[in-house]
C-alpha atoms as a PDB file:
ATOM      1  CA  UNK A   1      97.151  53.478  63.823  1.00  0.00           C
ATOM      2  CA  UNK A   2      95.005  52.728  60.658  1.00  0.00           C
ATOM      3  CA  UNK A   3      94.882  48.684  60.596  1.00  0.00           C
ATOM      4  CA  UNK A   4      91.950  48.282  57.654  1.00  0.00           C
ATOM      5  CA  UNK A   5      94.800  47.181  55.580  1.00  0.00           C
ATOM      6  CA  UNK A   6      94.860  43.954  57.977  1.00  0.00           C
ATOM      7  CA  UNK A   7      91.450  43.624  57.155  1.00  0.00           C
ATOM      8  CA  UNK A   8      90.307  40.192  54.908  1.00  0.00           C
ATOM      9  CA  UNK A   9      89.914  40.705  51.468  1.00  0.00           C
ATOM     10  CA  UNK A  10      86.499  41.825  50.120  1.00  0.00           C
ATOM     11  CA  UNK A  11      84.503  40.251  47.236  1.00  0.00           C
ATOM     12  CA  UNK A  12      86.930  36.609  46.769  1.00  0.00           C
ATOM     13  CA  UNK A  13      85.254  33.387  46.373  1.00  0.00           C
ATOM     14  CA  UNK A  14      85.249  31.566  50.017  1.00  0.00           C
ATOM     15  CA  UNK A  15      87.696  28.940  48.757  1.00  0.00           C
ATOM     16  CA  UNK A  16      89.878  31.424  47.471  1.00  0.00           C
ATOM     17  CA  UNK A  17      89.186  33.729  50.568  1.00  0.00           C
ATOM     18  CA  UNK A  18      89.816  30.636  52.623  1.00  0.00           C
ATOM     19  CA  UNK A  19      92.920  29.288  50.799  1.00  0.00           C
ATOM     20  CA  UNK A  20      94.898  32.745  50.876  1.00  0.00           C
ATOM     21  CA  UNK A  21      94.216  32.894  54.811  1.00  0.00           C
ATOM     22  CA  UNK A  22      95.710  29.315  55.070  1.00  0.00           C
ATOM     23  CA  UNK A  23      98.674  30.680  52.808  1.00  0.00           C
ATOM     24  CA  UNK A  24      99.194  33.647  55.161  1.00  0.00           C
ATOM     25  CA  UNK A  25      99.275  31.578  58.518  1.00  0.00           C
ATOM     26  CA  UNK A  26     101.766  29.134  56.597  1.00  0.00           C
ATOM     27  CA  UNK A  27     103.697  32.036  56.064  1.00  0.00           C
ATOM     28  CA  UNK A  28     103.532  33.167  59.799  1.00  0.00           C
ATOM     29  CA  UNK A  29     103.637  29.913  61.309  1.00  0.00           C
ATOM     30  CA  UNK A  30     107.325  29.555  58.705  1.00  0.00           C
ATOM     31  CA  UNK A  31     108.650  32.697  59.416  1.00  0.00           C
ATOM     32  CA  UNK A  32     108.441  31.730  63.649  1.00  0.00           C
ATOM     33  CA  UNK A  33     109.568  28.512  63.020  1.00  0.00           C
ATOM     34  CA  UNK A  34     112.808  29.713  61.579  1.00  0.00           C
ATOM     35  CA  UNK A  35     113.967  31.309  64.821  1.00  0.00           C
ATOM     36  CA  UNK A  36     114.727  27.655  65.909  1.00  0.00           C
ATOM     37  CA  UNK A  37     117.740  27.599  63.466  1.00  0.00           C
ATOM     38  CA  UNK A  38     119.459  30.455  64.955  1.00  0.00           C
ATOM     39  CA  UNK A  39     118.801  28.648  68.825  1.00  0.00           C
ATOM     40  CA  UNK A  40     118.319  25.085  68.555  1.00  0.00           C
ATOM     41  CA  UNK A  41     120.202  24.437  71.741  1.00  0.00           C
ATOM     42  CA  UNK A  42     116.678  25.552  73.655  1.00  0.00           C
ATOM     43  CA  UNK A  43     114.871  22.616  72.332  1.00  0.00           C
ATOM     44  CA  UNK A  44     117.310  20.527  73.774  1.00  0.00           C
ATOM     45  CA  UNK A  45     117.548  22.468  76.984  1.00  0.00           C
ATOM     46  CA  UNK A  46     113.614  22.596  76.970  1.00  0.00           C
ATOM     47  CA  UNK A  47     114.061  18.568  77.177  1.00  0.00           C
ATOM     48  CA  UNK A  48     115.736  18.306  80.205  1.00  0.00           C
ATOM     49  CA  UNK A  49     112.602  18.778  82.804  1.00  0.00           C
ATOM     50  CA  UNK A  50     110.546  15.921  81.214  1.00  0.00           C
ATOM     51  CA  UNK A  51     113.922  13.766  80.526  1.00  0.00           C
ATOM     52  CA  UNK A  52     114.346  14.375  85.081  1.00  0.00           C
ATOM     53  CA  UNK A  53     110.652  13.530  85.444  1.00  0.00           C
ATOM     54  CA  UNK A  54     110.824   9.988  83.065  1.00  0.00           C
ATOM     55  CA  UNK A  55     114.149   9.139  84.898  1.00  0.00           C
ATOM     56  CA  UNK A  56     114.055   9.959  88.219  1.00  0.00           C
ATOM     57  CA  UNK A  57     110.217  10.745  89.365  1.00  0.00           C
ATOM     58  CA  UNK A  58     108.717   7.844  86.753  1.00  0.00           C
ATOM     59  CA  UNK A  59     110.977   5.380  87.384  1.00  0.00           C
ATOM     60  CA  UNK A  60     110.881   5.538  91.514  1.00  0.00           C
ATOM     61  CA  UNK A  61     107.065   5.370  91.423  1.00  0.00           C
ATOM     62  CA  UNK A  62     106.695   2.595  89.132  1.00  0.00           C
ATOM     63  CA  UNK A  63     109.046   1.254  91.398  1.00  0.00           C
ATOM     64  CA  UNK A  64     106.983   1.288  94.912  1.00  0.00           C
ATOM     65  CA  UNK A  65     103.346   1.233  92.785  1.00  0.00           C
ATOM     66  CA  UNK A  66     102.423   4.397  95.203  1.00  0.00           C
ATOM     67  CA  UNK A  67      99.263   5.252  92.681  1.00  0.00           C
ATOM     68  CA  UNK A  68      96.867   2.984  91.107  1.00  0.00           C
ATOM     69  CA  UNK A  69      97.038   2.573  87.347  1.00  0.00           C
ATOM     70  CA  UNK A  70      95.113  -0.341  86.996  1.00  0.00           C
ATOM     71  CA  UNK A  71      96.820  -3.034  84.708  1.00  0.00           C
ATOM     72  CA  UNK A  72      99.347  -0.482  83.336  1.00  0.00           C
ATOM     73  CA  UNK A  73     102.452  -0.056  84.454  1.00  0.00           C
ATOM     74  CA  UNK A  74     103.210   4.056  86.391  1.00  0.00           C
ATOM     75  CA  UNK A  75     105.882   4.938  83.960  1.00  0.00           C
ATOM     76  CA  UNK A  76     103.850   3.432  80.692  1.00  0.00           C
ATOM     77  CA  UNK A  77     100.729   6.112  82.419  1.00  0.00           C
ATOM     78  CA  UNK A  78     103.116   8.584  82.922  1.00  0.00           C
ATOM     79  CA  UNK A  79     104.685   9.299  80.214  1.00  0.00           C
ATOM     80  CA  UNK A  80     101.789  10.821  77.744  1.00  0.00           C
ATOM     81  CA  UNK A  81     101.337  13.164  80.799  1.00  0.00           C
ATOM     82  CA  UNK A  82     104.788  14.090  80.580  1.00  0.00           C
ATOM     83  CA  UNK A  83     104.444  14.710  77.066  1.00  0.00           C
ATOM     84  CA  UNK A  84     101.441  17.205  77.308  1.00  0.00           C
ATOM     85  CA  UNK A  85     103.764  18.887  80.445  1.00  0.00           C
ATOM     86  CA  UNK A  86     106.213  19.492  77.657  1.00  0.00           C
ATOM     87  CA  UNK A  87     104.007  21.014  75.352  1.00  0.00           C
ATOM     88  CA  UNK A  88     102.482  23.105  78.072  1.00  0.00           C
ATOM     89  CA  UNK A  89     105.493  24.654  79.246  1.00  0.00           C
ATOM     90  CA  UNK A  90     106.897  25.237  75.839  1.00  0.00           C
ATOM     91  CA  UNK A  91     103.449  27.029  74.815  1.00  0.00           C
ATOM     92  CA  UNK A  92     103.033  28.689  78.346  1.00  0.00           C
ATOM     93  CA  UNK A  93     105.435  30.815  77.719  1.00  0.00           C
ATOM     94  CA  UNK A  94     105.404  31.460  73.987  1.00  0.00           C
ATOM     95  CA  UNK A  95     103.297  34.611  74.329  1.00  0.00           C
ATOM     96  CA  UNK A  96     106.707  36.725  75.504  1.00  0.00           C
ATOM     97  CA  UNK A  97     107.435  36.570  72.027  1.00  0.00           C
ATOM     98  CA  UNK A  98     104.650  39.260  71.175  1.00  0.00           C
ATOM     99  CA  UNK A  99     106.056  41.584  74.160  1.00  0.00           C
ATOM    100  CA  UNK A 100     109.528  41.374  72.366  1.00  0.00           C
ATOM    101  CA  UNK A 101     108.390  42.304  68.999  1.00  0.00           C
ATOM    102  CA  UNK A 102     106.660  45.276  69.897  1.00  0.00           C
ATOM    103  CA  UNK A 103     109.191  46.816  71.653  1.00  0.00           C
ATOM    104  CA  UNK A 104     111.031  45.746  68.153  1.00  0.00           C
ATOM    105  CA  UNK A 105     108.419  47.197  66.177  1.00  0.00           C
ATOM    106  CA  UNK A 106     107.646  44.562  64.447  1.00  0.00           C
ATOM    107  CA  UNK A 107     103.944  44.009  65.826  1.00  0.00           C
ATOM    108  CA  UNK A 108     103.317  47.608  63.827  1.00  0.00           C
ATOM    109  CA  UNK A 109     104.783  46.078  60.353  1.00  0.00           C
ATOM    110  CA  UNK A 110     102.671  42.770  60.921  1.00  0.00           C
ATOM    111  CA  UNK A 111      99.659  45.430  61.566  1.00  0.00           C
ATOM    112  CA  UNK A 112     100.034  47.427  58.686  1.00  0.00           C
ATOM    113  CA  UNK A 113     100.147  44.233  56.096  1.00  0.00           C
ATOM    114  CA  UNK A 114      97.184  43.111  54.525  1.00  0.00           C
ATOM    115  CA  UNK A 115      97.400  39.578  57.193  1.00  0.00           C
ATOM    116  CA  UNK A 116      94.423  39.051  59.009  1.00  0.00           C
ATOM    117  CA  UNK A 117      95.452  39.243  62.591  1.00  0.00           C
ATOM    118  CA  UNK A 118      93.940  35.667  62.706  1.00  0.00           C
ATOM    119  CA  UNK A 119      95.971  34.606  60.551  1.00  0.00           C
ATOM    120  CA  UNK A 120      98.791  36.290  62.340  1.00  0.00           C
ATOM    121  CA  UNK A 121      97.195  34.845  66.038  1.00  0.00           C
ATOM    122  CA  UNK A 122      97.057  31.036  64.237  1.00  0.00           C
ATOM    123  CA  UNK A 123     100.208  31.138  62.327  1.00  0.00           C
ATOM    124  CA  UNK A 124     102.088  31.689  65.605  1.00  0.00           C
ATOM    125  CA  UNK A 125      99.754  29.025  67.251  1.00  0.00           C
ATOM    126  CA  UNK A 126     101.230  26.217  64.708  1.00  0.00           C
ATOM    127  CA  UNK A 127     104.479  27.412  65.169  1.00  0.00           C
ATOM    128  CA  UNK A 128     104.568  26.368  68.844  1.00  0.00           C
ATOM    129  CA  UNK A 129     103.474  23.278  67.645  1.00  0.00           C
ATOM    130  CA  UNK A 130     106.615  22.204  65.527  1.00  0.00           C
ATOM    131  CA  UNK A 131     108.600  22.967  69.221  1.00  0.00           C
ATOM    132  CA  UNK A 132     105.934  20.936  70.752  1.00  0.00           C
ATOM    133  CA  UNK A 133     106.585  18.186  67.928  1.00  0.00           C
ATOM    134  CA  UNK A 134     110.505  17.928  69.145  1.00  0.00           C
ATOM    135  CA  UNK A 135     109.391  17.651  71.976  1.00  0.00           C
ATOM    136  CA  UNK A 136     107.713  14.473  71.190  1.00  0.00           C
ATOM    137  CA  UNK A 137     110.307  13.387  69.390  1.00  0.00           C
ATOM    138  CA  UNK A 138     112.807  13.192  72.479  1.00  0.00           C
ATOM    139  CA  UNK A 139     110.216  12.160  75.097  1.00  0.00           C
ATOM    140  CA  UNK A 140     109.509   9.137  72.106  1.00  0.00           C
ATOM    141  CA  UNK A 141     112.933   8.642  72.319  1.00  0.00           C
ATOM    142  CA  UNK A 142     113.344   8.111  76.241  1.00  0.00           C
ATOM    143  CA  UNK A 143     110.391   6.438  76.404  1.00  0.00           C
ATOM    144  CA  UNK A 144     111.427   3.646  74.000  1.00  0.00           C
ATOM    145  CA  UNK A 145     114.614   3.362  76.238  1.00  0.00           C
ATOM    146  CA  UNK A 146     113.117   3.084  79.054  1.00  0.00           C
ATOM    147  CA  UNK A 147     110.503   0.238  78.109  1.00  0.00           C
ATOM    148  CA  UNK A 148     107.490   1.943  77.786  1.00  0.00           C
ATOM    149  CA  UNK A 149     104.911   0.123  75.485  1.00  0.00           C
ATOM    150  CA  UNK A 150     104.319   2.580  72.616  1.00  0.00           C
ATOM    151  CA  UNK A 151     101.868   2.015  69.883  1.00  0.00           C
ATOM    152  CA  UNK A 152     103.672   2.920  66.620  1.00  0.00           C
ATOM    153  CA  UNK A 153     100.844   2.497  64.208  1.00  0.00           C
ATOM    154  CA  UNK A 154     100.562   5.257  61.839  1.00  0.00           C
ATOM    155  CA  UNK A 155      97.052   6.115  63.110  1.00  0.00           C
ATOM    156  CA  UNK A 156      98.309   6.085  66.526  1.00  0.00           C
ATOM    157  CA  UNK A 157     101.452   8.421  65.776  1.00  0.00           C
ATOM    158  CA  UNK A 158      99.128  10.894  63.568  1.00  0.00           C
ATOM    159  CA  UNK A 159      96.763  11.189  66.486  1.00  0.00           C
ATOM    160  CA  UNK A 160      99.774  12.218  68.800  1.00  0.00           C
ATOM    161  CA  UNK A 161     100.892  14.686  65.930  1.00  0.00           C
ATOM    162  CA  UNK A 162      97.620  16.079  65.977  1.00  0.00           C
ATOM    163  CA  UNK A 163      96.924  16.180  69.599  1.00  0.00           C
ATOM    164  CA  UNK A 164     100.509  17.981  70.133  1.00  0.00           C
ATOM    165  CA  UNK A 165      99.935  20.284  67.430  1.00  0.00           C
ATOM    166  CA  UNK A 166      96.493  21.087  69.296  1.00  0.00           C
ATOM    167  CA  UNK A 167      97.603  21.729  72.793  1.00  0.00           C
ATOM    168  CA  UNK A 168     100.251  23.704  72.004  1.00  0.00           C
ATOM    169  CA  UNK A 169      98.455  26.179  69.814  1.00  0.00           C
ATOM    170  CA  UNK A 170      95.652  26.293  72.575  1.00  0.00           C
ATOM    171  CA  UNK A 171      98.638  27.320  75.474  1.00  0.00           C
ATOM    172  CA  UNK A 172      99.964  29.129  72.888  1.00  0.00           C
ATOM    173  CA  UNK A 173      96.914  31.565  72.195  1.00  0.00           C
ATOM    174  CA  UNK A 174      96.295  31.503  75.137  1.00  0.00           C
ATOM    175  CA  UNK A 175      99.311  32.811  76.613  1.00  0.00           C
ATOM    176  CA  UNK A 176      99.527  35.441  73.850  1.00  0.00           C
ATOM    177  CA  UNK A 177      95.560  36.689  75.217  1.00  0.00           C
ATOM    178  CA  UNK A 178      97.402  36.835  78.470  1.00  0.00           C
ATOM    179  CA  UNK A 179     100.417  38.959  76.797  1.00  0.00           C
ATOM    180  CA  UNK A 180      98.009  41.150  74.953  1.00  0.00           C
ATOM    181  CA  UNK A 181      96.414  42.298  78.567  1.00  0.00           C
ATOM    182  CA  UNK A 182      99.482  42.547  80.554  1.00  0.00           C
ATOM    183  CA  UNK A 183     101.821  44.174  78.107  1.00  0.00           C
ATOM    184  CA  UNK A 184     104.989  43.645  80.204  1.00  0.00           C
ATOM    185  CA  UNK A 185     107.526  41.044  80.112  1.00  0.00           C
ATOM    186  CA  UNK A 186     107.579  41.421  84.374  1.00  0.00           C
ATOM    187  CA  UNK A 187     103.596  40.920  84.578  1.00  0.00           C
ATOM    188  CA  UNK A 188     103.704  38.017  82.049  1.00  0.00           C
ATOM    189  CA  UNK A 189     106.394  35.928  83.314  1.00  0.00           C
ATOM    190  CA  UNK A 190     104.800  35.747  86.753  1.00  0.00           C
ATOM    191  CA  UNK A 191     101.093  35.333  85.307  1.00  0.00           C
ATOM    192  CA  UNK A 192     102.945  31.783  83.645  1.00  0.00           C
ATOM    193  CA  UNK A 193     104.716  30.832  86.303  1.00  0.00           C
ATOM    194  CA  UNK A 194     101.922  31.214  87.879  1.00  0.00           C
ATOM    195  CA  UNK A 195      99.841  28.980  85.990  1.00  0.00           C
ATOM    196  CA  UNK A 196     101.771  26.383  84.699  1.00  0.00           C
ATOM    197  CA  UNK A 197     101.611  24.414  88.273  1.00  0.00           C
ATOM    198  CA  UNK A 198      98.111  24.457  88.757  1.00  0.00           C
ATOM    199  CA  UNK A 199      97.382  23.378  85.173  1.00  0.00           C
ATOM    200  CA  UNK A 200      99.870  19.842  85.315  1.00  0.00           C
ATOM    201  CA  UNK A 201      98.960  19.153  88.819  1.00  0.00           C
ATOM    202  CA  UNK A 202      95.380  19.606  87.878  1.00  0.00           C
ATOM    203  CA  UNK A 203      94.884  17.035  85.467  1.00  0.00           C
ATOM    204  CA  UNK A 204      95.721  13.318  85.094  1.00  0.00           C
ATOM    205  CA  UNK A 205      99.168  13.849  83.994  1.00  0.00           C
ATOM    206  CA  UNK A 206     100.873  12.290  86.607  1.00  0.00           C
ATOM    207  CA  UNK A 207      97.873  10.395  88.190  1.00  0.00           C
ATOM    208  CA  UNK A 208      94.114   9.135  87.704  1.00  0.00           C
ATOM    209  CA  UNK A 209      91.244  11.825  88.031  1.00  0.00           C
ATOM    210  CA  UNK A 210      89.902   8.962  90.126  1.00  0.00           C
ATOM    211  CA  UNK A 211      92.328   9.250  93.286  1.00  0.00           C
ATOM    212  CA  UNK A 212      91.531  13.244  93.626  1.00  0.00           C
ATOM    213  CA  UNK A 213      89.412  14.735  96.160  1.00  0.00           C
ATOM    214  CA  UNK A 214      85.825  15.581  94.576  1.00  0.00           C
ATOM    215  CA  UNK A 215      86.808  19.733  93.979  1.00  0.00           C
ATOM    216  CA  UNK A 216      90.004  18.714  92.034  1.00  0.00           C
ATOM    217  CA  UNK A 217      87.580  16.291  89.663  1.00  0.00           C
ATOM    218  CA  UNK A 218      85.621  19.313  89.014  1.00  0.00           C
ATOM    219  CA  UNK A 219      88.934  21.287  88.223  1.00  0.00           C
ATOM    220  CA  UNK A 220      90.546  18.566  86.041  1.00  0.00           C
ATOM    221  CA  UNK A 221      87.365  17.826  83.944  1.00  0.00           C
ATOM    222  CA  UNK A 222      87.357  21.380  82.245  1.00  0.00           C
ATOM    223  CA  UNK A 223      90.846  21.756  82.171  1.00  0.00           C
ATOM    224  CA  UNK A 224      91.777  21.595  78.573  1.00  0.00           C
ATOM    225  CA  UNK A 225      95.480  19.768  79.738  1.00  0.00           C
ATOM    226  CA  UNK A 226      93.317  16.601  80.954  1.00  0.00           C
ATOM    227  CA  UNK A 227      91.967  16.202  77.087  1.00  0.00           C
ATOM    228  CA  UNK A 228      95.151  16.707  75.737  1.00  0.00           C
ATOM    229  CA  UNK A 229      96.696  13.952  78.228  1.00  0.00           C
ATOM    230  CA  UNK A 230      93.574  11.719  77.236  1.00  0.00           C
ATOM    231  CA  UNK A 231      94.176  11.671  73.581  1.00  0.00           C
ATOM    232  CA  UNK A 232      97.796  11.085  74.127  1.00  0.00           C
ATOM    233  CA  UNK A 233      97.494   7.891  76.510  1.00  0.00           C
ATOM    234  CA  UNK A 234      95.157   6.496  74.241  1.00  0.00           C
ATOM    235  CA  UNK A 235      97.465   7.111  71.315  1.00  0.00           C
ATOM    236  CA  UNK A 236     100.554   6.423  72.829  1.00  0.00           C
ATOM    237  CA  UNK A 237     100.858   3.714  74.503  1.00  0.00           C
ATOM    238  CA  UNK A 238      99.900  -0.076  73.243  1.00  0.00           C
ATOM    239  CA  UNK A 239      96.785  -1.490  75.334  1.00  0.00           C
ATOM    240  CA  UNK A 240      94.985   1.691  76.821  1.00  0.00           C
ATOM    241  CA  UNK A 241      91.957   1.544  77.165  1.00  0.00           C
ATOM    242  CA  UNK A 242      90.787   4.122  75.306  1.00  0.00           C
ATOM    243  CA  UNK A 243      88.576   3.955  71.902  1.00  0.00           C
ATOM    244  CA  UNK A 244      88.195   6.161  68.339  1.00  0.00           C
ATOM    245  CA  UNK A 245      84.813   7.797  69.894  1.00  0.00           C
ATOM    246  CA  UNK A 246      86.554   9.058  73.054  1.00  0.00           C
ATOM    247  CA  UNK A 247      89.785  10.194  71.357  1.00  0.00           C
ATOM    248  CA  UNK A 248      87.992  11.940  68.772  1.00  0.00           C
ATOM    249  CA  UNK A 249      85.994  13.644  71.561  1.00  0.00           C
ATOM    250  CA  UNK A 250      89.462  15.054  73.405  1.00  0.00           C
ATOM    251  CA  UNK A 251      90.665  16.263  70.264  1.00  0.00           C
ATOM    252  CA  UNK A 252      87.145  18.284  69.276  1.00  0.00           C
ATOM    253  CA  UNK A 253      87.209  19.403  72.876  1.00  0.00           C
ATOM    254  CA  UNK A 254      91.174  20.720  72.043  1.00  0.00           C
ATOM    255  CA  UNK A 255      90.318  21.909  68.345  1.00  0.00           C
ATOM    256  CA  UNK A 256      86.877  23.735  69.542  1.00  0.00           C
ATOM    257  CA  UNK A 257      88.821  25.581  72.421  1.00  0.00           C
ATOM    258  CA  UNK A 258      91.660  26.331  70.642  1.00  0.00           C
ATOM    259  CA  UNK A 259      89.363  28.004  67.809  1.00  0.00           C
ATOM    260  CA  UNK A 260      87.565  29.842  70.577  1.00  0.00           C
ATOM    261  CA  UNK A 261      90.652  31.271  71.734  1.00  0.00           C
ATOM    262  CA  UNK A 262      91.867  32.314  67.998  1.00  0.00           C
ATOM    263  CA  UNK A 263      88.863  34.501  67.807  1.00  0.00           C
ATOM    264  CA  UNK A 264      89.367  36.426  71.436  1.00  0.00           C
ATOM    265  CA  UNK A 265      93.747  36.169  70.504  1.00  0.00           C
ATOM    266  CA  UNK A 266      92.102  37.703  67.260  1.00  0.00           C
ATOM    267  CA  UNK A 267      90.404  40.576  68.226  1.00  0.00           C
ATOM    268  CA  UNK A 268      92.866  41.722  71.186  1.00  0.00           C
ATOM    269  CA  UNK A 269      96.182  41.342  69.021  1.00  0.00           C
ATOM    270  CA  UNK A 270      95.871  44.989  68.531  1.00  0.00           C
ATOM    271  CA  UNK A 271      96.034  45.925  71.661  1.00  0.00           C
ATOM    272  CA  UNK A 272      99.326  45.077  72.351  1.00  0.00           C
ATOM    273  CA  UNK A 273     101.029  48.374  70.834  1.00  0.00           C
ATOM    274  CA  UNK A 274      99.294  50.680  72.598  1.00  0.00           C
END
């Protein structure tokens, strides 16, 4: 089909060029954000993993003091790193949503508007992370119940924003680059169950990078999870140890990647209704 419709406007002064793209992924990211008002129940069904994990598996470890956290108590480590799990396994998944509209034919209509598929790609992107966002909200929630020391300065709680917001519209894209190449709903779902595993036990979720054999260091340090759990201990919880300079870092790393993926998401959005 004929997409130079979709293409960006020619001749437009780069602010306006730039301010009707960030009007158009508002629009997207709106439009997939209302869905949650006709099924709210699956952000609260959504919460039930990471509520079993804080209970059960955070509260038994902090209990015998199995893995070394230093001066911090296992459940205060653990539960950023359930936090990013949360996000990941909300945005894992999030690319089936491209698989059901084009067998709804609403990929074409998207297609034949004058959106930049960018746009389209990044408006869907910040749409998984308002579900990533109540996510945070609950897991806040729990975690204040449970005694976890949580840092509620407002820089503190506008880093978290940001670094949810980040991770999930890096799973996000990514998992609709994974939906653009397999095309089925069959292929996909395996390819993220697949993945999701090897991506949370792969990082320092759930312990220190320090503890893993030397290959699994390797793994962890270029696995974009371990940034995103990074920026969120650091935020998160009152007394970790880490500073402005190395959360800034973990959220460029999340922000660069993230834009990297855009711009493949981007140019294989297409592909998806042939």
């Amino acid at each position: 089909m004929d997409t130079s419709t979709a293409a960006p406007e020619v001749g437009l002064h780069p602010l306006k060029a730039i301010l009707r793209f960030a009007n158009k992924t508002c629009i997207i990211a709106e439009l997939e954000a209302r869905k949650l008002r006709h099924d709210p129940t699956e952000l609260i069904t959504r919460a039930l993993q990471p509520t079993l994990w804080l209970l059960v598996f955070g509260q038994v470890f902090t209990r015998l003091k199995a893995i070394p956290t230093g001066d911090m108590r296992y459940l205060d480590f653990m539960a950023p790193g359930i936090l990013a799990q949360s996000v990941l396994f909300i945005a894992i998944f999030y690319g089936i949503t491209i698989i059901w509209e084009r067998d709804l034919g609403i990929v074409h209509k998207f297609l034949a508007s004058p959106t930049p598929r960018a746009a389209l790609v990044l408006g869907k992107a910040l749409s998984a992370g308002v579900r990533g966002l109540s996510q945070a909200v609950i897991i806040y929630l729990l975690a204040w119940l449970l005694g976890v020391k949580i840092n509620w300065s407002p820089f503190a709680l506008a880093g978290v924003v940001a670094a949810v917001i980040l991770g999930a519209a890096l799973f996000s894209t990514f998992s609709l680059i994974i939906a653009c190449l397999v095309k089925t709903r069959e292929r996909f779902m395996g390819i993220g169950q697949l993945m999701t595993m090897p991506l949370f036990f792969a990082s320092n979720a759930i312990y220190p990078i320090e503890i893993m054999p030397g290959w699994l260091q390797l793994i962890a340090r270029v696995n974009p999870l371990t940034y995103e759990v990074e920026a969120l201990r650091s935020l998160m919880i009152a007394g970790a140890a880490g500073t402005p300079a190395s959360v800034t870092l973990d959220l460029t790393v999340l922000a660069g990647a993230t834009a990297l993926l855009v711009a493949v998401a981007a140019k294989l959005y297409p592909t998806v209704v042939r």
